[in-house]
N, C-alpha and C. Protein backbone atom coordinates (compact mmCIF):
# COMPACT_ATOMS: atom_id res chain seq x y z
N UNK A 1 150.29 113.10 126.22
CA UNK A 1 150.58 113.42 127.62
C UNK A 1 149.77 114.65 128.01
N UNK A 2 149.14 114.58 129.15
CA UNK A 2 148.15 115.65 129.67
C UNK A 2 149.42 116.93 130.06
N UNK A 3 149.00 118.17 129.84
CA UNK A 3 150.10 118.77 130.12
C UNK A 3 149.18 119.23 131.84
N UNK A 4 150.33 119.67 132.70
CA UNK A 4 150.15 120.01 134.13
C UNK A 4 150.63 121.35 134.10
N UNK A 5 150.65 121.62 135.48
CA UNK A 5 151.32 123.14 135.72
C UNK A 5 152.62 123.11 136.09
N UNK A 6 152.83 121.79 136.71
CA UNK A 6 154.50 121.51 136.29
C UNK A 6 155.21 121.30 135.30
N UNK A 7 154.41 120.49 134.02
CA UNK A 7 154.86 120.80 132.51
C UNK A 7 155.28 122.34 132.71
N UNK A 8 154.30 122.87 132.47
CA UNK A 8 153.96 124.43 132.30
C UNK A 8 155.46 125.12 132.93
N UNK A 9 155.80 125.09 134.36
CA UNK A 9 156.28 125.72 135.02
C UNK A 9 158.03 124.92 134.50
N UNK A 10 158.18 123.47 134.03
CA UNK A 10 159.31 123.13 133.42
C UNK A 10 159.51 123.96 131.71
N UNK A 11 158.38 123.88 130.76
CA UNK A 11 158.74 124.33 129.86
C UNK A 11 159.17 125.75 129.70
N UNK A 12 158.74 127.09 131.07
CA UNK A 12 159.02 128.17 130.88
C UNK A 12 160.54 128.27 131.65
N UNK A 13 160.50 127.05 132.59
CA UNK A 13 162.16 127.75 133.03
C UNK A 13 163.46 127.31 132.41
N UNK A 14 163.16 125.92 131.63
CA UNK A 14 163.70 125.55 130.37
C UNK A 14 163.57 126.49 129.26
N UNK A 15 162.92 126.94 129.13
CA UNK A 15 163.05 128.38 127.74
C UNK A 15 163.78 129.53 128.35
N UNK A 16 164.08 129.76 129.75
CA UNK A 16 164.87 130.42 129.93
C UNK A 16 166.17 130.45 130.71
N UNK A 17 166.84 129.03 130.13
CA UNK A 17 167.89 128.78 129.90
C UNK A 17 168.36 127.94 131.60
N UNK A 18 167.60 127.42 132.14
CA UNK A 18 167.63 127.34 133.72
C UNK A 18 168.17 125.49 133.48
N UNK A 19 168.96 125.30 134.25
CA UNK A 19 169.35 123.80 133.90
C UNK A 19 168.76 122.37 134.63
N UNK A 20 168.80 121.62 134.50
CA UNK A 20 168.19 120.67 134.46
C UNK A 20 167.83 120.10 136.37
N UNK A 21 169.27 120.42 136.83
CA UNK A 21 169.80 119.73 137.68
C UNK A 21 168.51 120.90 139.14
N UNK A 22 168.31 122.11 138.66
CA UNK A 22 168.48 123.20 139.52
C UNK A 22 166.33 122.82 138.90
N UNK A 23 166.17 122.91 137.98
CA UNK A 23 164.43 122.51 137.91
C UNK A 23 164.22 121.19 138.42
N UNK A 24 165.41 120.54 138.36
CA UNK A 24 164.87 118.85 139.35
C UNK A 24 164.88 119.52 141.21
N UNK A 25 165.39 120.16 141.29
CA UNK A 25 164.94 120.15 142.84
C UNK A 25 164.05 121.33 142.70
N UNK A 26 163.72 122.31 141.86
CA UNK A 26 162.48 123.04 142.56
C UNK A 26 161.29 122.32 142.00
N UNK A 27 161.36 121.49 141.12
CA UNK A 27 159.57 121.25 140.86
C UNK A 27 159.47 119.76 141.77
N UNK A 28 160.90 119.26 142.30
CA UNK A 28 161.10 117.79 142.70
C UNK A 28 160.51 116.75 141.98
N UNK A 29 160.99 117.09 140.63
CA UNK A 29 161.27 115.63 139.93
C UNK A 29 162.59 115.37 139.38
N UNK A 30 162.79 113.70 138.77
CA UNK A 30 164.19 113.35 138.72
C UNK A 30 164.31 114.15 137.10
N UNK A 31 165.68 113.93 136.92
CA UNK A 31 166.55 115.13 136.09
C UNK A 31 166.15 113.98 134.66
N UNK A 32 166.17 112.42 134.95
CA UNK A 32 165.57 111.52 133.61
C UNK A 32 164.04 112.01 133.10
N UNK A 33 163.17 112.37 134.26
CA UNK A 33 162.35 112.68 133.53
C UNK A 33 162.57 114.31 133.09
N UNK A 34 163.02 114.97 133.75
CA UNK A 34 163.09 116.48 132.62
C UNK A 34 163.70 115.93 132.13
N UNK A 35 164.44 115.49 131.06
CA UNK A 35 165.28 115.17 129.57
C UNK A 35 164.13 114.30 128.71
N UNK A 36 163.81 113.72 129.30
CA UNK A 36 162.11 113.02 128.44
C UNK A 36 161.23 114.43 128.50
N UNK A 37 160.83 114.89 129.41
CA UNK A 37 159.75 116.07 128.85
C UNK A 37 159.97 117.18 128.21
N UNK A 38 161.84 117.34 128.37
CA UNK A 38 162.29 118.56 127.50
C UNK A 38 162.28 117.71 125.77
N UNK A 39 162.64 117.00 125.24
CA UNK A 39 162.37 115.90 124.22
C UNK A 39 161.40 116.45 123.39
N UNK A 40 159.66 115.62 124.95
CA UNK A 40 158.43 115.70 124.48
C UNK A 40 158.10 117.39 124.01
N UNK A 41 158.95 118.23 125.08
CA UNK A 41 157.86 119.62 124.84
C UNK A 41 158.90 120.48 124.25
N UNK A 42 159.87 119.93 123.19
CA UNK A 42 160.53 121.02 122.73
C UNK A 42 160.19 122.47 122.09
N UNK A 43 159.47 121.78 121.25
CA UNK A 43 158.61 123.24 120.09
C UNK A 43 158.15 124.10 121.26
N UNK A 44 157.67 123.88 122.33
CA UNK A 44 157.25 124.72 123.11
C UNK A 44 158.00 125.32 124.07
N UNK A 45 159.00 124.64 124.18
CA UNK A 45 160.37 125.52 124.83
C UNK A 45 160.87 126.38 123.76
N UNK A 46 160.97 126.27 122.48
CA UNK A 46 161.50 127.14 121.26
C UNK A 46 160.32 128.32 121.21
N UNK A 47 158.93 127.74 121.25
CA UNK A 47 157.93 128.60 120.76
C UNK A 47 158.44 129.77 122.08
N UNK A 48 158.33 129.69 123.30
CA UNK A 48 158.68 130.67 124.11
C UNK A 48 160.06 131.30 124.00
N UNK A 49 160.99 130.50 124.02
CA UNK A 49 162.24 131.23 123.91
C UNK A 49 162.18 132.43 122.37
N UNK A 50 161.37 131.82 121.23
CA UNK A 50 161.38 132.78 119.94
C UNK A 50 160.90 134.20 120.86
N UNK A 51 159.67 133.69 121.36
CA UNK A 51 159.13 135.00 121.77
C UNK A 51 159.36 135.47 123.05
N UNK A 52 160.46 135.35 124.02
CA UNK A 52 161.30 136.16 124.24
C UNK A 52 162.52 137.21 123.41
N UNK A 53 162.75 136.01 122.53
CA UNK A 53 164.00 137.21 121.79
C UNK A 53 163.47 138.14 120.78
N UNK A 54 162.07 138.14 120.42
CA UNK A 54 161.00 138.90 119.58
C UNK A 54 161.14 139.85 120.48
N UNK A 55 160.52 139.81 122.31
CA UNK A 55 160.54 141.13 122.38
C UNK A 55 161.77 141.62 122.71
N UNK A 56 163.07 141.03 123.20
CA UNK A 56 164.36 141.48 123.08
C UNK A 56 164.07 142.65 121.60
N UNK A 57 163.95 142.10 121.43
CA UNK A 57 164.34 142.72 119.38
C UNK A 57 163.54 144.07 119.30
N UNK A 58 162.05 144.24 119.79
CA UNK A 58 161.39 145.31 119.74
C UNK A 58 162.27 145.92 120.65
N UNK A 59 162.03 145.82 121.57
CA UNK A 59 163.26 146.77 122.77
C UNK A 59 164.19 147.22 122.20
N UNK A 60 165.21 146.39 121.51
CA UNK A 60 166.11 146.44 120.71
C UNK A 60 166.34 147.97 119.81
N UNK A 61 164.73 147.60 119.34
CA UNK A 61 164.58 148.83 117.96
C UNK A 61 164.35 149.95 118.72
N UNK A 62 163.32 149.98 119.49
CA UNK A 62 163.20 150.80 119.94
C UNK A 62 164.39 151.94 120.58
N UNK A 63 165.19 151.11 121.84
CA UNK A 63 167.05 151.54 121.80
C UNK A 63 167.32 152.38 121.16
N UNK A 64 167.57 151.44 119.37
CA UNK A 64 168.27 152.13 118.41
C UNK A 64 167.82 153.40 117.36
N UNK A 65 166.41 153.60 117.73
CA UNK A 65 165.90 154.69 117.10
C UNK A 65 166.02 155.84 118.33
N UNK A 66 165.94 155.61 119.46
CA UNK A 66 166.39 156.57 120.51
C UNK A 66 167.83 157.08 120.54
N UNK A 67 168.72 156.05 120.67
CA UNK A 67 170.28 155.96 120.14
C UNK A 67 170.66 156.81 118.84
N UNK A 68 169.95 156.49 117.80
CA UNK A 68 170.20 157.61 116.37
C UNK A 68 169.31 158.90 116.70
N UNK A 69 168.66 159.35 117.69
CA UNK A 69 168.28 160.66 117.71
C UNK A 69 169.41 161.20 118.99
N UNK A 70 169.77 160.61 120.07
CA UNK A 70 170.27 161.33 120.97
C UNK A 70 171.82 161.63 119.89
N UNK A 71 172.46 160.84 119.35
CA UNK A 71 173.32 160.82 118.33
C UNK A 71 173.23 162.30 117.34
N UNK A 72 172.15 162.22 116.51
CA UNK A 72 171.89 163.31 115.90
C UNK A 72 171.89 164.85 116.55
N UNK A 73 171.42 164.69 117.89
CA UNK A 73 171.17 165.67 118.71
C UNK A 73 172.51 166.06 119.47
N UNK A 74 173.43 165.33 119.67
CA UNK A 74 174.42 165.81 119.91
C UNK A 74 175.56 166.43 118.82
N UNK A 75 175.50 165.71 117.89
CA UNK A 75 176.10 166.22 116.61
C UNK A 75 175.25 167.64 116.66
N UNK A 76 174.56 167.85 116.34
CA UNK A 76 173.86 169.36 116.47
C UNK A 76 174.63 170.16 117.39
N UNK A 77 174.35 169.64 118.91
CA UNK A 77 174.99 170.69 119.82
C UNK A 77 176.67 170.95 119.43
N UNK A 78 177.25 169.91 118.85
CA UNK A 78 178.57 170.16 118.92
C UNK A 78 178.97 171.11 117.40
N UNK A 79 178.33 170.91 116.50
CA UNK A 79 178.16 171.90 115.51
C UNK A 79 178.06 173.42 116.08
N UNK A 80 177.05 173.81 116.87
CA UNK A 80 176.84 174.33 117.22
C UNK A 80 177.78 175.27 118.24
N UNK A 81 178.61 174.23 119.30
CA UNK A 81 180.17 174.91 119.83
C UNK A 81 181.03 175.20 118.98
N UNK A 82 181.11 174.19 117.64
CA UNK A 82 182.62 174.38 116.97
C UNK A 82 182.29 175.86 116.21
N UNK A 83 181.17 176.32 116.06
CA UNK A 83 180.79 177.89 115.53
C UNK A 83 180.74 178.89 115.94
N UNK A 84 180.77 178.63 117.76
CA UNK A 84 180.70 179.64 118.69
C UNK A 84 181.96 179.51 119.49
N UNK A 85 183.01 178.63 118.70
CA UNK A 85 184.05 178.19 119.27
C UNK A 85 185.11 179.22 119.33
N UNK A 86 186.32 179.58 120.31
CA UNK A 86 186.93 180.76 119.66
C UNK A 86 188.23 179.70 119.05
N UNK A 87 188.70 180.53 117.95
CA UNK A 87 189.39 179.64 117.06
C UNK A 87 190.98 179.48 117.66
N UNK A 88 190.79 180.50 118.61
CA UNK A 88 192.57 180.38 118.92
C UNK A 88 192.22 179.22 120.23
N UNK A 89 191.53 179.04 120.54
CA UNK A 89 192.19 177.90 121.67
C UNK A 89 191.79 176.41 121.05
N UNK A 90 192.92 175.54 121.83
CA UNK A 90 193.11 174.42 121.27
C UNK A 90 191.63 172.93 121.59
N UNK A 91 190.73 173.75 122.34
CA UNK A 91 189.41 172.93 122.56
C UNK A 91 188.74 172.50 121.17
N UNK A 92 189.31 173.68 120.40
CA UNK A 92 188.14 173.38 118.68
C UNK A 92 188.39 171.86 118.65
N UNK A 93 190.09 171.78 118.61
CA UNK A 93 190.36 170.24 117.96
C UNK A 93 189.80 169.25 118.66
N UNK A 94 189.63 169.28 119.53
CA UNK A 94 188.76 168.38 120.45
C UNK A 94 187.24 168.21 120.21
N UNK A 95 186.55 169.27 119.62
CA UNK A 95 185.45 169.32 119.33
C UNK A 95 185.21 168.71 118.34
N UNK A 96 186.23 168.81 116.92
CA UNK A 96 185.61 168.18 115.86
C UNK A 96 186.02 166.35 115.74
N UNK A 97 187.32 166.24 116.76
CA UNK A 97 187.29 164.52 116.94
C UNK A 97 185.89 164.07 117.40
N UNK A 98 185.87 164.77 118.27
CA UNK A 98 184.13 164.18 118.85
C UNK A 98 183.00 164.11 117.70
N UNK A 99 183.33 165.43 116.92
CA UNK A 99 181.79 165.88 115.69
C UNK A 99 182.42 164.13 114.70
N UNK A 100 183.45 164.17 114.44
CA UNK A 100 184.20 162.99 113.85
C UNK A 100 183.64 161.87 113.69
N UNK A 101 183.29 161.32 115.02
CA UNK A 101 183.50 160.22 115.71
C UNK A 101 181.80 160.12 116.06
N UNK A 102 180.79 161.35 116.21
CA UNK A 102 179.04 161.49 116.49
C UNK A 102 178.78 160.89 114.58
N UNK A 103 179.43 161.37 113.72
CA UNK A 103 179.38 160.93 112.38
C UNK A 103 179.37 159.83 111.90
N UNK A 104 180.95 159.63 112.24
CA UNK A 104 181.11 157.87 112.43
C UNK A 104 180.18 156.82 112.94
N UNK A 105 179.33 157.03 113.84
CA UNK A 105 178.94 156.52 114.78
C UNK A 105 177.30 156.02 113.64
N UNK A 106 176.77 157.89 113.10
CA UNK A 106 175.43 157.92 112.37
C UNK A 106 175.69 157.42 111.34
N UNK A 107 176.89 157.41 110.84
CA UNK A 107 176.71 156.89 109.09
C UNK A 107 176.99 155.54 109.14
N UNK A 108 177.17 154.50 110.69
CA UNK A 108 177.84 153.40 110.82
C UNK A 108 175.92 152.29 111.00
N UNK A 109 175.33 153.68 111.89
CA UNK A 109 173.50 152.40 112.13
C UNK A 109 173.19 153.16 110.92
N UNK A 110 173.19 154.30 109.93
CA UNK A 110 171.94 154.48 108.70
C UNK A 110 172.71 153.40 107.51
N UNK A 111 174.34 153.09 107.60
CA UNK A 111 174.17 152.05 106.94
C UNK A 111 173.50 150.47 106.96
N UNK A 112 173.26 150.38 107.91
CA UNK A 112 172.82 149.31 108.41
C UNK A 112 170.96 149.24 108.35
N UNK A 113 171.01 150.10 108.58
CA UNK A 113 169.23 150.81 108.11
C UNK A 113 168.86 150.78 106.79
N UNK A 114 167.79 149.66 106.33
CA UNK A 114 167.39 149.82 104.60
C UNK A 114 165.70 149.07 104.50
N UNK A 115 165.70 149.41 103.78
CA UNK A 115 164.25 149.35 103.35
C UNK A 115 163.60 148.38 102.09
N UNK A 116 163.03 147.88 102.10
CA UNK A 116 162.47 146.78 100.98
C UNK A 116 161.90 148.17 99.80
N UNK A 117 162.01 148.06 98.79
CA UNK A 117 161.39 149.17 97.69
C UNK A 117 160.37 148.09 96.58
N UNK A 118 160.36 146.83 97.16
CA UNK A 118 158.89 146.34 96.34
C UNK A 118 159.45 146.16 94.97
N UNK A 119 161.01 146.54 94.14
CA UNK A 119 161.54 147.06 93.16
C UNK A 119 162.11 146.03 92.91
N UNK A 120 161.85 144.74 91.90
CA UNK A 120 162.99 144.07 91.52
C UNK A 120 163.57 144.28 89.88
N UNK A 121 164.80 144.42 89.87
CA UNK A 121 165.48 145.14 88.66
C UNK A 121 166.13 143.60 88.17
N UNK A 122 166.04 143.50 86.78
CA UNK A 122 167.16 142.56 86.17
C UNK A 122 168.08 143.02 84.87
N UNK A 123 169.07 142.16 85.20
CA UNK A 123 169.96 142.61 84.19
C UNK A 123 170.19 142.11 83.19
N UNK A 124 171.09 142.26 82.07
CA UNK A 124 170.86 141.60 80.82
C UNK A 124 171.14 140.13 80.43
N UNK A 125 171.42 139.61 81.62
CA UNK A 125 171.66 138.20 81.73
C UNK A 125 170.39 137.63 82.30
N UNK A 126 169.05 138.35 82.50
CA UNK A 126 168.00 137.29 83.66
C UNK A 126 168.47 137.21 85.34
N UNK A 127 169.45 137.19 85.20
CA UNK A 127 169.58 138.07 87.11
C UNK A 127 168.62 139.04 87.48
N UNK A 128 167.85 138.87 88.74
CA UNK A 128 166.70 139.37 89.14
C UNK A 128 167.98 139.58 90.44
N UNK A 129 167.41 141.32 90.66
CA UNK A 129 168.06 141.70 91.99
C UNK A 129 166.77 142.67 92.81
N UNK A 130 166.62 142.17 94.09
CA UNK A 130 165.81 143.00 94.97
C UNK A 130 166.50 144.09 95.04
N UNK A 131 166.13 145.73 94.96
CA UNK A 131 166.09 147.09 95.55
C UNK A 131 166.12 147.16 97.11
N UNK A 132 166.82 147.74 97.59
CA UNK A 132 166.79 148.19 98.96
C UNK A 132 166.89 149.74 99.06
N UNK A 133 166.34 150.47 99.94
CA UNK A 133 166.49 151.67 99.83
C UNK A 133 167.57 151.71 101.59
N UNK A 134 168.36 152.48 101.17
CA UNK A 134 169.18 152.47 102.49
C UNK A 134 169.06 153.91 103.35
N UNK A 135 169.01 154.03 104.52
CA UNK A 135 168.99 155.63 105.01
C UNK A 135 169.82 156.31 104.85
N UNK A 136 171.04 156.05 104.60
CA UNK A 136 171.94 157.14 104.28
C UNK A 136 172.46 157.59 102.81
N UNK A 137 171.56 157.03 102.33
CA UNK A 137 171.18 157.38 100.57
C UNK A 137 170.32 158.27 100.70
N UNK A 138 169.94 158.57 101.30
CA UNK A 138 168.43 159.82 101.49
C UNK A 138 169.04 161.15 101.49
């Protein structure tokens, strides 16, 4: 099948999740043939949809390495009050639920954070185990 610019313009609004009924009246064809060309051009509705959620995912990382510094950076500042804090008023306790909870928060993504170490170890049975290096082992 020759592909067109209506292929084209069905396989990208089908990769992004647009339904059948609603691409039969903007490209004005019947809804039997999108279910035959979604069929014919699947891999290419997948190939686009992968690489939408690829760059979801960079975005993603990106987020979460911004997210673990503003994180870190507030844990700092609040370190920083609970030391300049005066000890008789009852704000300290409030300060360190928060320092608590900025902790909770960092030791919850550096567990989740690990690293390939190239390292496979076995044990005395022939069990081969991959190494991971994790960030909050550091």
């Amino acid at each position: 099948m020759q592909r067109t610019a209506k292929h084209n313009q069905f396989i990208a609004l089908r990769a992004e999740g647009v339904s059948f009924d609603k691409i039969a009246r903007k490209l004005k064809v019947g809804k039997q043939t999108l279910i035959q060309w979604s069929k014919y051009y699947e891999d290419d509705i997948k190939a686009l949809q992968f690489e939408a959620f690829i760059e979801i995912k960079e975005a993603y990382k990106h987020n979460q390495k911004a997210r673990y510094e503003t994180l870190l950076k507030q844990l700092q500042k609040f370190d920083e009050a609970i030391l300049s804090a005066d000890v008789a008023s009852t704000s300290i306790k409030d300060l360190f639920t928060i320092k608590t909870n900025l902790e909770y928060q960092i030791e919850k993504m550096e567990k989740a954070l690990k690293a390939d170490t190239n390292i496979t170890q076995s044990d005395e049975y022939g069990f081969k185990e991959k190494l991971y290096l994790k960030l909050n082992e550091i």
